[in-house]
Protein backbone atom coordinates (compact mmCIF):
# COMPACT_ATOMS: atom_id res chain seq x y z
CA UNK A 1 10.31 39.46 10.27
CA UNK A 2 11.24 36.59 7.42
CA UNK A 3 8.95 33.75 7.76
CA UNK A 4 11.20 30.28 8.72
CA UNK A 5 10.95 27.66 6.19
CA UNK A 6 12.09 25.21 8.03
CA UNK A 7 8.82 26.25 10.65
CA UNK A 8 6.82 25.98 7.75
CA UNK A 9 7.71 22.67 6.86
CA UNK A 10 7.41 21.01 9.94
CA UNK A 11 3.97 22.52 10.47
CA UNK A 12 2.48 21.87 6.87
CA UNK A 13 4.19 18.02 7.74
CA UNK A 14 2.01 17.75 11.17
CA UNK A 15 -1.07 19.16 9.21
CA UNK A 16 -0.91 16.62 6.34
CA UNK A 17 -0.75 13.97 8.97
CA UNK A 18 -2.62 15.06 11.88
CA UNK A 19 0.09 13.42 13.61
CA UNK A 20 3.52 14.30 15.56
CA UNK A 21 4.75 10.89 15.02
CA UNK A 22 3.88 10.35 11.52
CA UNK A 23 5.13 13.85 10.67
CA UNK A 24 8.56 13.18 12.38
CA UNK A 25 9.14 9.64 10.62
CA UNK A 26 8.50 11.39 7.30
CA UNK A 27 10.81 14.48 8.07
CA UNK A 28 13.08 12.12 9.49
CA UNK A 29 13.70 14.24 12.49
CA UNK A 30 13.27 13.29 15.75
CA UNK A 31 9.76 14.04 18.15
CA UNK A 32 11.21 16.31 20.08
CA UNK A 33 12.94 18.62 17.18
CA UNK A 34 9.77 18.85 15.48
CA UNK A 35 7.86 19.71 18.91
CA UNK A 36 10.37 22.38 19.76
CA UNK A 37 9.75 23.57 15.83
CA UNK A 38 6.43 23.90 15.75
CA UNK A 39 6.29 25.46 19.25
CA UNK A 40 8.78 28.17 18.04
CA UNK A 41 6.54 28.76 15.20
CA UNK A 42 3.63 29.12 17.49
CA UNK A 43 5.51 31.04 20.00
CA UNK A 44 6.94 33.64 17.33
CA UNK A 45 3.25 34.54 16.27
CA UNK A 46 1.66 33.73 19.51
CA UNK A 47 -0.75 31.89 17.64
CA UNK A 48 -1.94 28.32 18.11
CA UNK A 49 -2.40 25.93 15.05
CA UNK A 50 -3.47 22.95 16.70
CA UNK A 51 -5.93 21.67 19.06
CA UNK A 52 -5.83 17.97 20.66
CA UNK A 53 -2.95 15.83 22.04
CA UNK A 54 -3.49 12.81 20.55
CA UNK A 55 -3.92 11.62 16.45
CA UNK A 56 -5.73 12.91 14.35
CA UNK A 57 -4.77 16.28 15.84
CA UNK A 58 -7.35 18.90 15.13
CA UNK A 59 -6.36 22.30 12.57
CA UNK A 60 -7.68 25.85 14.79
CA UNK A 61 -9.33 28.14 12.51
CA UNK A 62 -6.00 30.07 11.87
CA UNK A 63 -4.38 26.75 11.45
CA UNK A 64 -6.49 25.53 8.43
CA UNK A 65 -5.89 28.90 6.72
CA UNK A 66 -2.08 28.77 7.02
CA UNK A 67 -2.56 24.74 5.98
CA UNK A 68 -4.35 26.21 2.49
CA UNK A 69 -1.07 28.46 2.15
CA UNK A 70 1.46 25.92 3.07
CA UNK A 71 0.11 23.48 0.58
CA UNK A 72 0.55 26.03 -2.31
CA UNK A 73 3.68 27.01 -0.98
CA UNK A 74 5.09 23.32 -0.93
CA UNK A 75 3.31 22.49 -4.37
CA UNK A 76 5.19 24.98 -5.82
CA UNK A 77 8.34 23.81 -3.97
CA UNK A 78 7.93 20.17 -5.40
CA UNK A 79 7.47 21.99 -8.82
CA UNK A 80 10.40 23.52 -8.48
CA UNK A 81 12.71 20.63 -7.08
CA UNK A 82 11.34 18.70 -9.86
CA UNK A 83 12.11 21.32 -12.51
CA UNK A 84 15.93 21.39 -11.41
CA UNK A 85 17.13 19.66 -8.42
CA UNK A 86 16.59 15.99 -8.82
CA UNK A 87 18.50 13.13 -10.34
CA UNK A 88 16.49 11.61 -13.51
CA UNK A 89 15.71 7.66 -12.88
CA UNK A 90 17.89 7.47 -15.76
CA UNK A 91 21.00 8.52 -13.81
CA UNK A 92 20.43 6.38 -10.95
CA UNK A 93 19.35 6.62 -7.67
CA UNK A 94 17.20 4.83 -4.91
CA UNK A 95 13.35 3.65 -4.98
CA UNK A 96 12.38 2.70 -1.85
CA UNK A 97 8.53 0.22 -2.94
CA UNK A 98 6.36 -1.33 -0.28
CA UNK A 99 3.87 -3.43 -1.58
CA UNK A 100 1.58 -6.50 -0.28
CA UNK A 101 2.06 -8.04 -3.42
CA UNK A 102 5.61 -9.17 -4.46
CA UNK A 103 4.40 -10.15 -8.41
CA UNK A 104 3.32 -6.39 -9.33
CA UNK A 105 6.65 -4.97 -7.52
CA UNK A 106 8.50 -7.26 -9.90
CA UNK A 107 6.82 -5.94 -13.06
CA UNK A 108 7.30 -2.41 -11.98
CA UNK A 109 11.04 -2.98 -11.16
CA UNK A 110 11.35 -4.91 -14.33
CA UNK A 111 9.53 -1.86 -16.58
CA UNK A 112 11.82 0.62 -14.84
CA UNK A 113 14.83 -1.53 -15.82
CA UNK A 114 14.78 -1.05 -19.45
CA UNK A 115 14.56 2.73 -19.31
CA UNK A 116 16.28 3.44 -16.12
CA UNK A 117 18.93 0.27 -15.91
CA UNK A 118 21.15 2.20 -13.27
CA UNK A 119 18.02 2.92 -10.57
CA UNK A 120 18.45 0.49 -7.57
CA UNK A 121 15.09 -0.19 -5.71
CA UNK A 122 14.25 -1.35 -2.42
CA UNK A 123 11.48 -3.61 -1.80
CA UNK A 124 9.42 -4.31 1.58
CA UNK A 125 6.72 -6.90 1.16
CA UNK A 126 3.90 -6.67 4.05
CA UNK A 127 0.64 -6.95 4.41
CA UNK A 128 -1.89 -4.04 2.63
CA UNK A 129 -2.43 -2.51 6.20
CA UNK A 130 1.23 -2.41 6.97
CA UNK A 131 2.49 -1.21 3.60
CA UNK A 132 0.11 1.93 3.85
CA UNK A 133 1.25 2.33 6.94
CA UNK A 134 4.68 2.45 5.59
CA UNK A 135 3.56 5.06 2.97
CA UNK A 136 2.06 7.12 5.67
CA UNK A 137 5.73 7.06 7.40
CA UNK A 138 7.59 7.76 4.61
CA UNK A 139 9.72 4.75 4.70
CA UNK A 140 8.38 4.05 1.83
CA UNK A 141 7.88 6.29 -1.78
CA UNK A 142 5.74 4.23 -3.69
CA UNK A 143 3.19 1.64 -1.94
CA UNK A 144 1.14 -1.22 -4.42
CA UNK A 145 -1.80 -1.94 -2.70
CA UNK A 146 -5.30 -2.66 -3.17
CA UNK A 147 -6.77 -0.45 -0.49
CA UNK A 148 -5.67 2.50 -0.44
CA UNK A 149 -5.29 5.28 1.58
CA UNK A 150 -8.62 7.83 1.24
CA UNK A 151 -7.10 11.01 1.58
CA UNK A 152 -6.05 13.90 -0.44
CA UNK A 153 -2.65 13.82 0.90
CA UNK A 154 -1.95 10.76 -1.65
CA UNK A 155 -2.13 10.06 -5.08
CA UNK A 156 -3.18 6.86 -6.65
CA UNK A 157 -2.96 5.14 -10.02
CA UNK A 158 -4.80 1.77 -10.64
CA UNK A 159 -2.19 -0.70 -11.83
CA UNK A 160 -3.48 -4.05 -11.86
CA UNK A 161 -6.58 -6.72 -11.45
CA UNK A 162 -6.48 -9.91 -9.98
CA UNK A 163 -8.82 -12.62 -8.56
CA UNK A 164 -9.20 -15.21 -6.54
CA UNK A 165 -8.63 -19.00 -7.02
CA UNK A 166 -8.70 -21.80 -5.24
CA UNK A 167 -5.81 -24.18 -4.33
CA UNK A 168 -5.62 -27.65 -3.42
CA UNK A 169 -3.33 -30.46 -2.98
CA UNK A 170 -2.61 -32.28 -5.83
CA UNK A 171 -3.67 -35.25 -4.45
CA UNK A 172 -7.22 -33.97 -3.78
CA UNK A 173 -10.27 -35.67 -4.94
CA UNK A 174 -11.17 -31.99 -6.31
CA UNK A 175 -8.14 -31.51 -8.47
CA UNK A 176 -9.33 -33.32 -11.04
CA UNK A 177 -12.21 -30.69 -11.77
CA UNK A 178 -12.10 -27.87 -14.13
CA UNK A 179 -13.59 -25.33 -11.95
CA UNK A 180 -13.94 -25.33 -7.94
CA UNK A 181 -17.87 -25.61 -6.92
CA UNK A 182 -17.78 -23.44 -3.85
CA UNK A 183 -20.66 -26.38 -2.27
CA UNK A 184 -17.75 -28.36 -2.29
CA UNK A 185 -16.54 -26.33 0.88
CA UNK A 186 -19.24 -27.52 3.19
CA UNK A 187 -16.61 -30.82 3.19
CA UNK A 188 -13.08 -28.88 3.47
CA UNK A 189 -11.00 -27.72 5.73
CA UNK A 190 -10.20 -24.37 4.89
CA UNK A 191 -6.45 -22.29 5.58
CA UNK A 192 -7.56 -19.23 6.05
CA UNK A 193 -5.22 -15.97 6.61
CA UNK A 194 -4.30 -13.42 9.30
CA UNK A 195 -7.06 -10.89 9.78
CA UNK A 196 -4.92 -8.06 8.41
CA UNK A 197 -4.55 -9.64 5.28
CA UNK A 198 -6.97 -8.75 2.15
CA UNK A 199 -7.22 -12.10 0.86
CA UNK A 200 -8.82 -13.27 3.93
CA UNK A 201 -11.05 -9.78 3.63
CA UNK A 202 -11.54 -10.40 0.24
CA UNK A 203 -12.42 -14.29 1.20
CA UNK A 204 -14.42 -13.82 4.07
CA UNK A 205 -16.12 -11.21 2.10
CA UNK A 206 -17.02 -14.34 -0.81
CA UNK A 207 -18.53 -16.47 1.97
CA UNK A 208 -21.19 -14.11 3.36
CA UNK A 209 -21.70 -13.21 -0.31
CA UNK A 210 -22.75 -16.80 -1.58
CA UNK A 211 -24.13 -18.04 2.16
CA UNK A 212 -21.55 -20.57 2.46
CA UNK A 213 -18.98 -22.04 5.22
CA UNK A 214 -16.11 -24.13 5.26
CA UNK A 215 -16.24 -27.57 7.12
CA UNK A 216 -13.31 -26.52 9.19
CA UNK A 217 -11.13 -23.34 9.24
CA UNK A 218 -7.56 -22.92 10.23
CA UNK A 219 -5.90 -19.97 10.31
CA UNK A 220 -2.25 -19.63 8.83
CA UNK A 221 -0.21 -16.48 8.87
CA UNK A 222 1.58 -15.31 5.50
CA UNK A 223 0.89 -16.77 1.62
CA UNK A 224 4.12 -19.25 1.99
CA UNK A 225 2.78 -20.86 4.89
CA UNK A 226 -0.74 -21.42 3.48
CA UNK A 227 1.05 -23.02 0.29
CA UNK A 228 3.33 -25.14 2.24
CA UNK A 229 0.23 -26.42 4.20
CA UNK A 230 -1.79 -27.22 1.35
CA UNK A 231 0.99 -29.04 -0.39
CA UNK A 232 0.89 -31.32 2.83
CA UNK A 233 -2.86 -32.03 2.22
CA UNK A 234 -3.64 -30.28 5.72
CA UNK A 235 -6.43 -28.16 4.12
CA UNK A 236 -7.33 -25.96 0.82
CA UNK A 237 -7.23 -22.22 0.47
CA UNK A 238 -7.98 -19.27 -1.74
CA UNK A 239 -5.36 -17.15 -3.03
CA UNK A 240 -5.31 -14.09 -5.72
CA UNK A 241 -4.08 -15.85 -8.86
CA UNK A 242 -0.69 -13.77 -9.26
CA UNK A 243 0.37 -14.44 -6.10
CA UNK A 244 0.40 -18.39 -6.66
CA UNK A 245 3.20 -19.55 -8.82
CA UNK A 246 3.50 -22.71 -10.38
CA UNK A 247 4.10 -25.58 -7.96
CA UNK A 248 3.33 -29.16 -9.03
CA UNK A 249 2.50 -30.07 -5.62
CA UNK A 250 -0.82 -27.94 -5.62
CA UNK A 251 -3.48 -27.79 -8.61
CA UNK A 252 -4.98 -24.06 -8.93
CA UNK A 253 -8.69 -24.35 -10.25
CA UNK A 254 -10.99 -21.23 -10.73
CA UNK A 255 -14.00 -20.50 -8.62
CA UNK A 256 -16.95 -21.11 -9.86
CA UNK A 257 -18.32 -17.52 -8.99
CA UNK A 258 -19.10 -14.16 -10.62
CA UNK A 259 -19.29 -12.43 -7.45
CA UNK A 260 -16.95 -8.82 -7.32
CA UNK A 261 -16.19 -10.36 -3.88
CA UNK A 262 -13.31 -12.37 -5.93
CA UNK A 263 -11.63 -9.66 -8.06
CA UNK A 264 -9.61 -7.51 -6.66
CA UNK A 265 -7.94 -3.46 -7.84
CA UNK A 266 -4.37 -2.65 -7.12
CA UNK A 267 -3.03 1.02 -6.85
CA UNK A 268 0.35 2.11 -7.48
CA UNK A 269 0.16 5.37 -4.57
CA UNK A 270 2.73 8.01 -2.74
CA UNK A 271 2.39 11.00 -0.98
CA UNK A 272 1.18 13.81 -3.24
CA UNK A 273 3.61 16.25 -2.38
CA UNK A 274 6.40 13.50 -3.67
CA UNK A 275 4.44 12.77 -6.94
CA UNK A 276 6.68 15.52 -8.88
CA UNK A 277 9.85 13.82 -8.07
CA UNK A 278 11.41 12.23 -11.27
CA UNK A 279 11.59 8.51 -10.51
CA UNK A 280 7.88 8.38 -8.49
CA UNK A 281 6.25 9.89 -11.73
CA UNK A 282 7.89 7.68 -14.11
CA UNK A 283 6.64 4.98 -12.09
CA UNK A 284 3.12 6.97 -12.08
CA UNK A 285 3.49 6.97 -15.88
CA UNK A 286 4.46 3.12 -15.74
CA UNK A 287 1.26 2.22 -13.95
CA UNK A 288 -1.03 4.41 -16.54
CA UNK A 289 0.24 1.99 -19.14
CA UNK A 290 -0.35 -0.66 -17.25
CA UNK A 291 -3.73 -0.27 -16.48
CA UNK A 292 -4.40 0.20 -20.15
């Protein structure tokens, strides 16, 4: 009896991801035609693989040992694909990039240019919990992102370092300083982002670091917002450095702190099956250079 590939596949999918959802999105397929595949599969060697109805979904002891064959099997696969079926970035195609920072997307886009001028790219910005979350459903093949997934399934490459500054209205009594004493907060009102977002983590994480508090906080949703709001003197914020271009409304001053709380690693990561496939390890490569 010839094992089914296509079986295979959906099962070694649902095992990466511990999840019928997740699996589905990346397969693009739909719930119920990867249900009714990995029942057949089940059914055909009246065996069962999984455990649990809800993510994470829980590998039997006969499903972790057909998991450790499926992953050599579809290792092999990507080596293969790699080898001979797919188009060089050279030739063209599409890179899909999600990435909670726009700056780094445009310096890998603008390194794959000059070697691979006919690759398009597609670009969702979000924030670093909703572009893994992207990478997880495969509507993405490359996220940038400074926390990454931790799991095996995914394969990361640092690509960048950044830290955090402070930003004012020009018109501050502040701007005039070289450096922004972080006492100076105990008199500010502070913009402070959406929980999700790591520059509020990576904030937040600053204040309990030095013992400190704002005057005031407000909270503001998305980078644009926060600028537009400090160039109308409602408040000052912090922001990572790249992602605060010039504007001569606001004066940018650095923080008068050596805590790791303000620097920040970015990670160029996909899914480690996909890390064979032309275009996602040129931009693999890319991010090696990079990094240094």
């Amino acid at each position: 009896m010839a094992v089914n590939y296509q079986q295979l596949r959906t099962f070694h999918a649902v095992a990466s991801d511990r999840s019928i959802t997740r699996a589905a999105n990346r397969l693009a397929i739909s719930q119920p035609t990867l249900s009714k595949q990995l029942k057949e599969l089940q059914d055909r060697y009246q065996v069962q693989l999984f455990t649990g109805n809800r993510p994470p979904l829980t590998l039997t002891p006969e499903g972790e040992a057909l998991f450790v064959k499926t992953r050599a099997l579809f290792d092999i696969s990507e080596e293969i694909e790699g080898l001979l079926g797919q188009t060089p970035p050279e030739e063209g195609g599409l890179l899909r990039i999600g990435t909670d920072s726009p700056p780094y997307a445009a310096d890998l886009i603008a390194a794959f240019a000059k070697a691979a001028p006919k690759l398009d790219f597609k670009v969702t910005t979000a924030n670093a919990r909703e572009t893994n979350q992207m990478l997880m459903n495969a509507s993405v093949d490359l996220a940038i992102v400074c926390e990454p997934i931790g799991h095996n399934d995914y394969t990361y490459r640092p690509f960048y370092e950044d830290r955090l500054v402070a930003v004012l209205p020009e018109t501050s009594t502040l701007a005039s300083a070289e450096i922004f004493d972080l006492a100076a907060l105990a008199d500010q009102r502070f913009l402070l982002r959406e929980p999700t977002s790591r520059t509020r983590a990576a904030t937040e994480r600053l204040f309990d670091a030095c013992g400190i508090a704002p005057a005031r906080i407000m909270e503001f949703h998305t980078r644009e917002m926060i600028r537009e709001a400090v160039a109308r003197d409602l408040g000052m914020s912090f922001m990572f450095e790249r992602e605060c271009p010039p504007d001569a409304r606001l004066k940018v001053l650095p923080i008068d702190s050596d805590d790791p709380a303000t620097r920040i690693a970015g990670y160029i990561a996909c899914r480690t099956e996909r890390r064979r496939h032309p275009a996602i390890r040129a931009a693999l490569e890319i991010a090696a250079r990079f990094a240094g």
